[in-house]
Protein backbone atom coordinates (compact mmCIF):
# COMPACT_ATOMS: atom_id res chain seq x y z
CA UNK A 1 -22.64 -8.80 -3.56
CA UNK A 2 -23.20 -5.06 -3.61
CA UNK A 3 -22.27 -2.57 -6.20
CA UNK A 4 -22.65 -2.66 -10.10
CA UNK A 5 -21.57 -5.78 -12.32
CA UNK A 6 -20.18 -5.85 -15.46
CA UNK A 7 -19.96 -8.35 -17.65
CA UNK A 8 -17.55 -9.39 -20.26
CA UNK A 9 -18.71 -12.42 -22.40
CA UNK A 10 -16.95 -11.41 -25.90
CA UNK A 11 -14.99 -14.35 -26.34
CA UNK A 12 -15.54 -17.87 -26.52
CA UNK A 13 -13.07 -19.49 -24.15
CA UNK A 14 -12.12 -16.03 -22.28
CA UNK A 15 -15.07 -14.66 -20.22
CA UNK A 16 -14.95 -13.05 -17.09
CA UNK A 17 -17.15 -9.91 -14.65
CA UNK A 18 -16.39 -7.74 -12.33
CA UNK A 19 -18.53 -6.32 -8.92
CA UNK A 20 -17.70 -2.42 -8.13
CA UNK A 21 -18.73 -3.27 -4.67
CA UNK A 22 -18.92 -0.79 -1.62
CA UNK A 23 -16.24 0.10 0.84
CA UNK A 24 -13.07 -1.41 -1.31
CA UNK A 25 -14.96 -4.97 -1.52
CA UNK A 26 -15.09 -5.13 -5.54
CA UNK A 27 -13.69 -7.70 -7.14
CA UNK A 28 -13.04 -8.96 -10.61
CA UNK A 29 -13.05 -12.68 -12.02
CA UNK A 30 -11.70 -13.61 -15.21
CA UNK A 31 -11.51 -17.43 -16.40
CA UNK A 32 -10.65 -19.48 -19.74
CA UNK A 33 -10.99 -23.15 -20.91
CA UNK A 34 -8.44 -22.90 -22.92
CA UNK A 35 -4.88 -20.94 -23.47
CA UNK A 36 -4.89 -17.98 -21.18
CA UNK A 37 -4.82 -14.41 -21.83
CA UNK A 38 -5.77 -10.69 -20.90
CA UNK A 39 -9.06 -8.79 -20.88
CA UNK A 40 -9.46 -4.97 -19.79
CA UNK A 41 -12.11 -4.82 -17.38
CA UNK A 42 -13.70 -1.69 -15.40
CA UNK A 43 -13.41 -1.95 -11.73
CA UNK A 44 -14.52 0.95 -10.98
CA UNK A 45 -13.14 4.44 -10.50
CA UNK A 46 -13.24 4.51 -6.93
CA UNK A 47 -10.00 2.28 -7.55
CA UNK A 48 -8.01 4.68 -9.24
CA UNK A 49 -4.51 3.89 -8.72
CA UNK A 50 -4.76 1.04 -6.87
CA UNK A 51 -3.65 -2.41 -7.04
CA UNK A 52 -5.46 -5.51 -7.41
CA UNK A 53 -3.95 -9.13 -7.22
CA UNK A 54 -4.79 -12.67 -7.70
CA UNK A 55 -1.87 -13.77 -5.37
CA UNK A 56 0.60 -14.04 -8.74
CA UNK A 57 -0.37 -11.18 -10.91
CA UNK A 58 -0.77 -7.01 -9.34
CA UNK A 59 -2.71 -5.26 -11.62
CA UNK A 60 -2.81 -1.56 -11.97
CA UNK A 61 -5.95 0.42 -12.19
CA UNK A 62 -6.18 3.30 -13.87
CA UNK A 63 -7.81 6.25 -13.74
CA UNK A 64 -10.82 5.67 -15.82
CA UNK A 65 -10.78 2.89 -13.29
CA UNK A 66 -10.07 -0.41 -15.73
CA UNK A 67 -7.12 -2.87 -15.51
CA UNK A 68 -5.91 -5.32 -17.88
CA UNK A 69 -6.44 -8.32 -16.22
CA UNK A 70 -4.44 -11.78 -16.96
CA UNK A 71 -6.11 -15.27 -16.98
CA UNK A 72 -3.60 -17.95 -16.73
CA UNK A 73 -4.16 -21.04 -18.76
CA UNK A 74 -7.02 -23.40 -18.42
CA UNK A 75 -7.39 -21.59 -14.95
CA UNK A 76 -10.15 -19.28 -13.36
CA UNK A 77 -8.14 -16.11 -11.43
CA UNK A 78 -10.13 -14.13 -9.03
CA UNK A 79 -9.00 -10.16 -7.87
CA UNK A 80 -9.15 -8.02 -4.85
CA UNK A 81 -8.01 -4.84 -4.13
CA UNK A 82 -4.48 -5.63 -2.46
CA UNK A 83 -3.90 -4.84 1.18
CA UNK A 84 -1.20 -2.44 2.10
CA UNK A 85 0.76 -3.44 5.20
């Protein structure tokens, strides 16, 4: 896995990271063990206005290249950047 990690451990049940990664590889994992919720996480800025999905949820990331990511319940959802056809 290449590029910078961050990690985001600041909740008991809600954790998740994220991998900058090179040439539009990051990705961003966010998981719970218990009732779901959100979590902004940095991407990174090369992924300014792009989207990033799970498969169910697009996120949007902005220009100080973070997203508010969503973690469904009891469930571990994992983020790429999303193709365009």
């Amino acid at each position: 896995m290449a590029g910078e990690r961050h990690d985001y451990f600041d909740h008991p049940d809600l954790i998740g990271w994220s991998y900058e990664g090179e040439n539009n590889d990051g990705f961003v994992v966010i998981m719970t063990n218990a009732a779901g919720g959100t979590k902004i996480m940095y991407a990174g800025k090369q992924y300014s206005g792009q989207l990033f999905t799970d498969g169910n949820h697009d996120i949007l990331i902005n220009e100080d290249g973070s997203g508010e990511f969503i973690c469904d319940d009891g469930k571990l959802n994992i983020y790429k950047v999303k193709e365009t056809v």
